[in-house]
N, C-alpha and C. Protein backbone atom coordinates (compact mmCIF):
# COMPACT_ATOMS: atom_id res chain seq x y z
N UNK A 1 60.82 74.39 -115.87
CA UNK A 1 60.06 75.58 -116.21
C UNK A 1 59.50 75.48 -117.61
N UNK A 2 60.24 74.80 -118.30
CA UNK A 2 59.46 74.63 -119.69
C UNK A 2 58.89 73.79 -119.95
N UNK A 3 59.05 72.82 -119.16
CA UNK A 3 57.74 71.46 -119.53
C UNK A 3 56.47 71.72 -119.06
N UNK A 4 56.57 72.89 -118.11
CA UNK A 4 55.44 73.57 -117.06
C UNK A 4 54.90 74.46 -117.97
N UNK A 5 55.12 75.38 -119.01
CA UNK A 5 55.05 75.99 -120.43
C UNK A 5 54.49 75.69 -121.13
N UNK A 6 55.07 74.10 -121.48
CA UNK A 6 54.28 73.57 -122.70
C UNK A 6 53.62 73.11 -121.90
N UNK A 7 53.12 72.39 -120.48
CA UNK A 7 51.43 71.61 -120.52
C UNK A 7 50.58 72.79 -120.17
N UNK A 8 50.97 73.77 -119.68
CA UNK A 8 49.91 75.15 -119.74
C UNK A 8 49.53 75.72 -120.94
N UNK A 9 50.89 75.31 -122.13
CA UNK A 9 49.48 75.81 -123.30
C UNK A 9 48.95 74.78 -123.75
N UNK A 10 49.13 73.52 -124.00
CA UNK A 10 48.73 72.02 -123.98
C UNK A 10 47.06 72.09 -123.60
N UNK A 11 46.59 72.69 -122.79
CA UNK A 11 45.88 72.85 -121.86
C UNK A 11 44.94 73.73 -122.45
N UNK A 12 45.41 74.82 -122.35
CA UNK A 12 44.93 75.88 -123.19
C UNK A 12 44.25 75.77 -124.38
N UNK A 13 44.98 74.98 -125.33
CA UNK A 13 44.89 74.39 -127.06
C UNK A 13 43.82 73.20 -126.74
N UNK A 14 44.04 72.61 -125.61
CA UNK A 14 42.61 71.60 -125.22
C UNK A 14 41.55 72.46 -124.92
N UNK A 15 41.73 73.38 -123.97
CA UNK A 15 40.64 74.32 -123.81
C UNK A 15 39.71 74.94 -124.79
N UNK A 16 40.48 75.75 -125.71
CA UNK A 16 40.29 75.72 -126.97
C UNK A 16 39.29 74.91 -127.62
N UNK A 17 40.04 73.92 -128.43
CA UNK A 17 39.39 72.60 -129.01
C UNK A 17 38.46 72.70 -128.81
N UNK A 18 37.85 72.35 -127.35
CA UNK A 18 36.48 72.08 -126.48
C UNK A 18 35.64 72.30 -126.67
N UNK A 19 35.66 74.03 -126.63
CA UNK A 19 35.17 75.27 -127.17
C UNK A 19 34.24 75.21 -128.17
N UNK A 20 34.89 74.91 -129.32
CA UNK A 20 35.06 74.70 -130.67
C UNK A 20 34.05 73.70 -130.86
N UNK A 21 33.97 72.57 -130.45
CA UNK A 21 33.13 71.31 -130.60
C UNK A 21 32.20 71.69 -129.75
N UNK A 22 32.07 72.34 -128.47
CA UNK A 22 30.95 72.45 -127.89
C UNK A 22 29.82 73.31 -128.90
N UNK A 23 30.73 74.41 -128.99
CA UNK A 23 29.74 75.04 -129.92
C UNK A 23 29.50 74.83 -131.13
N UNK A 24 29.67 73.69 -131.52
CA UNK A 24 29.35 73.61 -133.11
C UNK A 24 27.80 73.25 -133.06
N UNK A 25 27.01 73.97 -134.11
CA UNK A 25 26.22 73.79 -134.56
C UNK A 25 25.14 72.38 -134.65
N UNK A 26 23.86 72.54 -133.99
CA UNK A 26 23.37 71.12 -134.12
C UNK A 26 22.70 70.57 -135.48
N UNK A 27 22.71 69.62 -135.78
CA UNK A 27 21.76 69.50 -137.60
C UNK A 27 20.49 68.37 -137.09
N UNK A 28 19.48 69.10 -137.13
CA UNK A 28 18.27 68.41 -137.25
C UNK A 28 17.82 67.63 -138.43
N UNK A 29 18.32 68.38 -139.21
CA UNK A 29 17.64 68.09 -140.68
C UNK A 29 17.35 66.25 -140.94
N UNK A 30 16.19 66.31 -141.76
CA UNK A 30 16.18 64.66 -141.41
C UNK A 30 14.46 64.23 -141.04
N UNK A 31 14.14 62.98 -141.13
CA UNK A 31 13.09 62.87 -140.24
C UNK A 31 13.23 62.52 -139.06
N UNK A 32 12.11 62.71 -138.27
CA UNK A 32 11.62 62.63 -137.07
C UNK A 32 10.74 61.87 -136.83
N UNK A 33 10.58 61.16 -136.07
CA UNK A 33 9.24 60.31 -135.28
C UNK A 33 8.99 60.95 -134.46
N UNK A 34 7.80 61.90 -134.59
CA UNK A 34 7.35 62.59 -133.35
C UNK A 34 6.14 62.22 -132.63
N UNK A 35 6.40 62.48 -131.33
CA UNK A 35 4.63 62.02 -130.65
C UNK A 35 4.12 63.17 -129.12
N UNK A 36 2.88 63.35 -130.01
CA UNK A 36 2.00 64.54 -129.25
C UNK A 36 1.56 63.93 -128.44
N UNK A 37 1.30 64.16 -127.12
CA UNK A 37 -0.16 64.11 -126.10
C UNK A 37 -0.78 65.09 -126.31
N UNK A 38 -2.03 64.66 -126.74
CA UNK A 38 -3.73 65.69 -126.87
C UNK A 38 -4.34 65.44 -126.14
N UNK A 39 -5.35 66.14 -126.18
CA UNK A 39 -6.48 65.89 -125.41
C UNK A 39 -7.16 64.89 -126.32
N UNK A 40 -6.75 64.30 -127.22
CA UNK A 40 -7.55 63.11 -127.92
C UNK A 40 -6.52 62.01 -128.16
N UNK A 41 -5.82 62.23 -126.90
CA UNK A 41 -4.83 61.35 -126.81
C UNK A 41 -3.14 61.34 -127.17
N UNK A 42 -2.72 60.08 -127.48
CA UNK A 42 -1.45 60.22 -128.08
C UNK A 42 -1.37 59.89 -129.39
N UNK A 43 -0.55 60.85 -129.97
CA UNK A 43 -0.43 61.22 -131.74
C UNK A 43 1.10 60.84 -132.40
N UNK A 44 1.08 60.26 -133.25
CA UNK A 44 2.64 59.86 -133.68
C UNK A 44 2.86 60.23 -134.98
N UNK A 45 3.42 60.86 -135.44
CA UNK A 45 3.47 61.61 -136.75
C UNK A 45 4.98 61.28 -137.03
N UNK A 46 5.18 61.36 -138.88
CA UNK A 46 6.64 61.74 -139.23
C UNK A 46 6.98 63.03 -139.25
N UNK A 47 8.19 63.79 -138.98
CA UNK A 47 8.13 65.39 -139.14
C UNK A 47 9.64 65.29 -139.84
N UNK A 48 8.84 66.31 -141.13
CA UNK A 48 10.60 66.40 -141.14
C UNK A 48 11.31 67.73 -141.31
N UNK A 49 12.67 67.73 -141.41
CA UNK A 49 12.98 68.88 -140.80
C UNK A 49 14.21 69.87 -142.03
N UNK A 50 14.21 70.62 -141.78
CA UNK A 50 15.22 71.17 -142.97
C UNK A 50 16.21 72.40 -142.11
N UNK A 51 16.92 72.46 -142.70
CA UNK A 51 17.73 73.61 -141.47
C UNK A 51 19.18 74.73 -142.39
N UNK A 52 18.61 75.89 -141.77
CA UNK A 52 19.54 76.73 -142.50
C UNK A 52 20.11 77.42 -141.41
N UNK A 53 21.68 76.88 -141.05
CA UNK A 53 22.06 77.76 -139.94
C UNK A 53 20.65 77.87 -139.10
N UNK A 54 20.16 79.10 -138.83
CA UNK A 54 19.65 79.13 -136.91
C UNK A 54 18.08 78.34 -137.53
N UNK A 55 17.64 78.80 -138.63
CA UNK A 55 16.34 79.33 -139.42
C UNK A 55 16.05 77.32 -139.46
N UNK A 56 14.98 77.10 -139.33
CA UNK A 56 14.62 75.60 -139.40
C UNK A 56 13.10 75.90 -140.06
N UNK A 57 12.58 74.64 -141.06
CA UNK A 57 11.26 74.60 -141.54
C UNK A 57 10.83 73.28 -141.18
N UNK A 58 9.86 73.11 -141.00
CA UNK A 58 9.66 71.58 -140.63
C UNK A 58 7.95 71.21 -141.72
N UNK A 59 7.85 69.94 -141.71
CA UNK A 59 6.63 69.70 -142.30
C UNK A 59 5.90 68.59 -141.59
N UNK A 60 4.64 67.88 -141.54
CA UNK A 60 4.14 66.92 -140.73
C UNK A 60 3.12 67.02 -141.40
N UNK A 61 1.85 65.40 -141.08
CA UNK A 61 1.28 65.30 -141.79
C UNK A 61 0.17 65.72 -140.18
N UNK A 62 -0.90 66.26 -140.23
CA UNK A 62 -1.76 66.49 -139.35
C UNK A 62 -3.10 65.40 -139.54
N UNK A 63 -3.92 65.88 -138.78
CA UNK A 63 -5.36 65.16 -138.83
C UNK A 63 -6.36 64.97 -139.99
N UNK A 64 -6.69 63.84 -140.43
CA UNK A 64 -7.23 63.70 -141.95
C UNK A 64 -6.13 63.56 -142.94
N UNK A 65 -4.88 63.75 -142.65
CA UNK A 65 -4.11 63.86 -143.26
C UNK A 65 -3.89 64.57 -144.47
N UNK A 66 -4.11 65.86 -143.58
CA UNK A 66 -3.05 67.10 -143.64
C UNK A 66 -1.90 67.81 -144.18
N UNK A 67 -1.83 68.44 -144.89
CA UNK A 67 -0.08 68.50 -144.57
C UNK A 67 -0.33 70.06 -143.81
N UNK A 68 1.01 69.88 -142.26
CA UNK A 68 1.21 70.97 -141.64
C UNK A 68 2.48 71.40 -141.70
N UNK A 69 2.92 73.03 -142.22
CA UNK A 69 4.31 73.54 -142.23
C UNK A 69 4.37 74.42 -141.15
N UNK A 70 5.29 74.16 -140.62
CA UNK A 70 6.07 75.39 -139.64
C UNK A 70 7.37 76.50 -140.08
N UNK A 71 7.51 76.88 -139.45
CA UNK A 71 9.28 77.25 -139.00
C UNK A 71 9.27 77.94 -137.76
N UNK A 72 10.62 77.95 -137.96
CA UNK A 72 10.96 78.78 -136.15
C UNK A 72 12.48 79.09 -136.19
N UNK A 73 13.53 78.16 -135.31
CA UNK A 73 14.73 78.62 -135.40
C UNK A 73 15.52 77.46 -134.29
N UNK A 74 16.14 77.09 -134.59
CA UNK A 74 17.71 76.55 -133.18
C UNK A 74 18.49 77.33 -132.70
N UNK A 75 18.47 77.66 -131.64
CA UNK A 75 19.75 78.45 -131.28
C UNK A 75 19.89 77.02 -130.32
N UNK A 76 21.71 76.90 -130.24
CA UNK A 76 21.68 76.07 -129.49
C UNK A 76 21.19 74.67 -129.55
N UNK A 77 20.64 74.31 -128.15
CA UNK A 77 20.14 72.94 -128.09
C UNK A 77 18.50 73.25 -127.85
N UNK A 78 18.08 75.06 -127.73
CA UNK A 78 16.73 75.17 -128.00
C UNK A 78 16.15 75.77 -129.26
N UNK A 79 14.94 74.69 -129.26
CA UNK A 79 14.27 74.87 -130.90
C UNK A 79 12.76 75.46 -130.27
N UNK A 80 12.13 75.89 -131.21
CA UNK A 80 11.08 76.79 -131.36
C UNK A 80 10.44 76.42 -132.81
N UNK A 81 9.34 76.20 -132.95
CA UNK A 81 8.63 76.57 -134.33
C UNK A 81 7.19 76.82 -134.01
N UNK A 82 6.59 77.47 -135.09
CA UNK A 82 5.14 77.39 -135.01
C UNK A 82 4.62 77.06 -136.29
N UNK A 83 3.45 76.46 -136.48
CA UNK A 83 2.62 75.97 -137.24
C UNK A 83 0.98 76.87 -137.16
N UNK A 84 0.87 77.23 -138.38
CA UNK A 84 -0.35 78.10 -138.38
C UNK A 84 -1.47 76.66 -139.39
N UNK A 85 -3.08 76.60 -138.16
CA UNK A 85 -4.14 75.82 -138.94
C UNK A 85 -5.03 76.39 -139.14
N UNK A 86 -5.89 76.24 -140.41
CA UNK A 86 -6.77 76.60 -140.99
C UNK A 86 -7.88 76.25 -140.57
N UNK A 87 -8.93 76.36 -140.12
CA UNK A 87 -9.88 75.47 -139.38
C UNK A 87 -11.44 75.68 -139.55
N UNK A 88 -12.26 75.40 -139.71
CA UNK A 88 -13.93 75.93 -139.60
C UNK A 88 -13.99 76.96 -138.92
N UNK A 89 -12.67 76.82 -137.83
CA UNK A 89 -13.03 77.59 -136.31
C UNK A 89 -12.60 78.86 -136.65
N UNK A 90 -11.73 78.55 -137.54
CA UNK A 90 -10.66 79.68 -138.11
C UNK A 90 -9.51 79.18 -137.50
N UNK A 91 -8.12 80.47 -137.57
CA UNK A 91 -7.05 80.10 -137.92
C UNK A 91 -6.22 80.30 -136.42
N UNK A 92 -5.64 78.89 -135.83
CA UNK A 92 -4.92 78.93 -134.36
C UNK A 92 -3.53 78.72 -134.76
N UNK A 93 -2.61 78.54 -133.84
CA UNK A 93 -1.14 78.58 -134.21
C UNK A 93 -1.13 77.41 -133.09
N UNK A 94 -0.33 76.86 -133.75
CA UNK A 94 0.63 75.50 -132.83
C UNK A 94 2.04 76.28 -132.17
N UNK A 95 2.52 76.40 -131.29
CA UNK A 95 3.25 76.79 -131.04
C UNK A 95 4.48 75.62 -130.30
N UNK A 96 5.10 75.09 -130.80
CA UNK A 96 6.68 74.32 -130.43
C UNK A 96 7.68 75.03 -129.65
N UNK A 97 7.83 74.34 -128.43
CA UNK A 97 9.30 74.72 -127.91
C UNK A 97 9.68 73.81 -127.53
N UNK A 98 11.00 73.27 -127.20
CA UNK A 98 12.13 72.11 -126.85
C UNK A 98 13.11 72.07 -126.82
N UNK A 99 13.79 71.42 -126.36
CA UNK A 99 15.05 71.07 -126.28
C UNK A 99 15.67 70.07 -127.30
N UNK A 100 16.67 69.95 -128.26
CA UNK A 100 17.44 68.68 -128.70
C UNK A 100 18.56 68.66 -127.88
N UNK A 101 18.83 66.68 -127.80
CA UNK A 101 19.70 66.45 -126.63
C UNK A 101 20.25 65.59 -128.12
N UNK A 102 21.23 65.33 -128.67
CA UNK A 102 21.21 64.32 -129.94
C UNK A 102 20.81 64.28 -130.86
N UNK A 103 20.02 62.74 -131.38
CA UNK A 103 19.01 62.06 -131.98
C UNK A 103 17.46 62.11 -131.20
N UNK A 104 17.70 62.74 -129.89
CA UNK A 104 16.02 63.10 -129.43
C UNK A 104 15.45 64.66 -129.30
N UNK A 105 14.49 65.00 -129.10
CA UNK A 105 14.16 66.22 -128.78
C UNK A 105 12.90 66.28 -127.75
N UNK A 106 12.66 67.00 -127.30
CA UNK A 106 11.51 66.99 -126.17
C UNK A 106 10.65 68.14 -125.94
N UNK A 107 9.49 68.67 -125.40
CA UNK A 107 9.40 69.92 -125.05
C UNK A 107 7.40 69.97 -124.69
N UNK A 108 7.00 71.02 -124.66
CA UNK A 108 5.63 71.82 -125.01
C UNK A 108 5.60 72.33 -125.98
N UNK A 109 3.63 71.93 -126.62
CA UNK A 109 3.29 72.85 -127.60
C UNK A 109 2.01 73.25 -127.03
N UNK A 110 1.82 74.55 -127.58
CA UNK A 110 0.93 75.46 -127.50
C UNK A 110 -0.18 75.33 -128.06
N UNK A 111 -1.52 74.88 -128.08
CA UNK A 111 -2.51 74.46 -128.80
C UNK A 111 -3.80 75.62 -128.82
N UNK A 112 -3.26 76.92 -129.19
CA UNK A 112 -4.22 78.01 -129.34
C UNK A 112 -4.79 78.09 -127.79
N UNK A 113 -5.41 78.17 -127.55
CA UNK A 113 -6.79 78.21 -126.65
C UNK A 113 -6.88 76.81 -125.70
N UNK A 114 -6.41 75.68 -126.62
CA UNK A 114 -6.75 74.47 -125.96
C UNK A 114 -5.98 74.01 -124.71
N UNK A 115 -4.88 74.91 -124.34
CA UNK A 115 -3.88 74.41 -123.29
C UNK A 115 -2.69 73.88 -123.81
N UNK A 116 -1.63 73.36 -123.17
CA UNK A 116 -0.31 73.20 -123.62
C UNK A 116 0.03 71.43 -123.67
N UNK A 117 0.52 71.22 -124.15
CA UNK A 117 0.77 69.58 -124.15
C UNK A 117 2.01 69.02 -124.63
N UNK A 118 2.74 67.99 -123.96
CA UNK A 118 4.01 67.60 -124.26
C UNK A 118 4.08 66.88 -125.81
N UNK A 119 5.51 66.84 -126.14
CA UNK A 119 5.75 66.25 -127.07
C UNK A 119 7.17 66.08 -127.28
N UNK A 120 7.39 64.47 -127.97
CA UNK A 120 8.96 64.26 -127.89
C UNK A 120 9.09 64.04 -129.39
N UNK A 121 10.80 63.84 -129.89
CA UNK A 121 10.89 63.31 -131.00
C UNK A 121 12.21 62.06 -131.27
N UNK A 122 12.14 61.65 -131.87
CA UNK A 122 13.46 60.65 -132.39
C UNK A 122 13.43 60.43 -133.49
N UNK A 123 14.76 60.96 -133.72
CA UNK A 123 15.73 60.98 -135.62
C UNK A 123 15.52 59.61 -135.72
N UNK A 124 14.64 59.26 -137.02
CA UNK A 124 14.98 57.98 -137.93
C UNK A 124 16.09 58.14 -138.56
N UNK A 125 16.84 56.72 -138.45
CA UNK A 125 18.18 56.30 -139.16
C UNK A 125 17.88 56.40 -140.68
């Protein structure tokens, strides 16, 4: 009866643990190798990333070379940011959503008006 005791809380205290590590917090922070599909093709940019608890800022270099800032947020293993551009056209929003699985991330962005288009990333060492 008591060895039956201790592996039920054994168990428990593993259960626990689990818990604990599952939910810990992911850290983006860092660069990124990211790459867009456009409608002018495929785009490979560095992005990098900064992270406060949920709150994330990111930076990238855009077209002509640019610099583009975002933020958004992580909850979890889903990220969100948007990026506001300045344009002749005037001013559209990039809109980011994805998943991080690791060192990768994946998802859709929102290209104002222009339609939606994939995009992945991978943490440089």
């Amino acid at each position: 009866m008591r060895c039956r005791g201790l592996a039920v809380g054994l168990l428990a205290l593993g259960a626990c643990a689990g818990l604990v590590i599952a939910g810990a917090a992911l850290d983006i922070g860092g660069v990124w190798e990211m790459t867009m599909q456009t409608s002018q093709g495929e785009q490979t940019v560095e992005a990098t990333f900064t992270q406060d608890k949920e709150a994330i800022k990111m930076t990238m270099s855009g077209p002509q070379g640019m610099e583009m800032k975002g933020e958004g947020t992580l909850k979890g293993s889903d990220i969100e940011w948007t990026v506001t551009i300045s344009s002749s056209m005037g001013e559209f929003a990039l809109v980011f959503k994805g998943k991080v699985e690791g060192e990768t991330m994946s998802g859709e962005f929102q290209a104002g008006d222009f339609g939606s288009h994939p995009w992945s990333a991978k943490k440089k060492k």
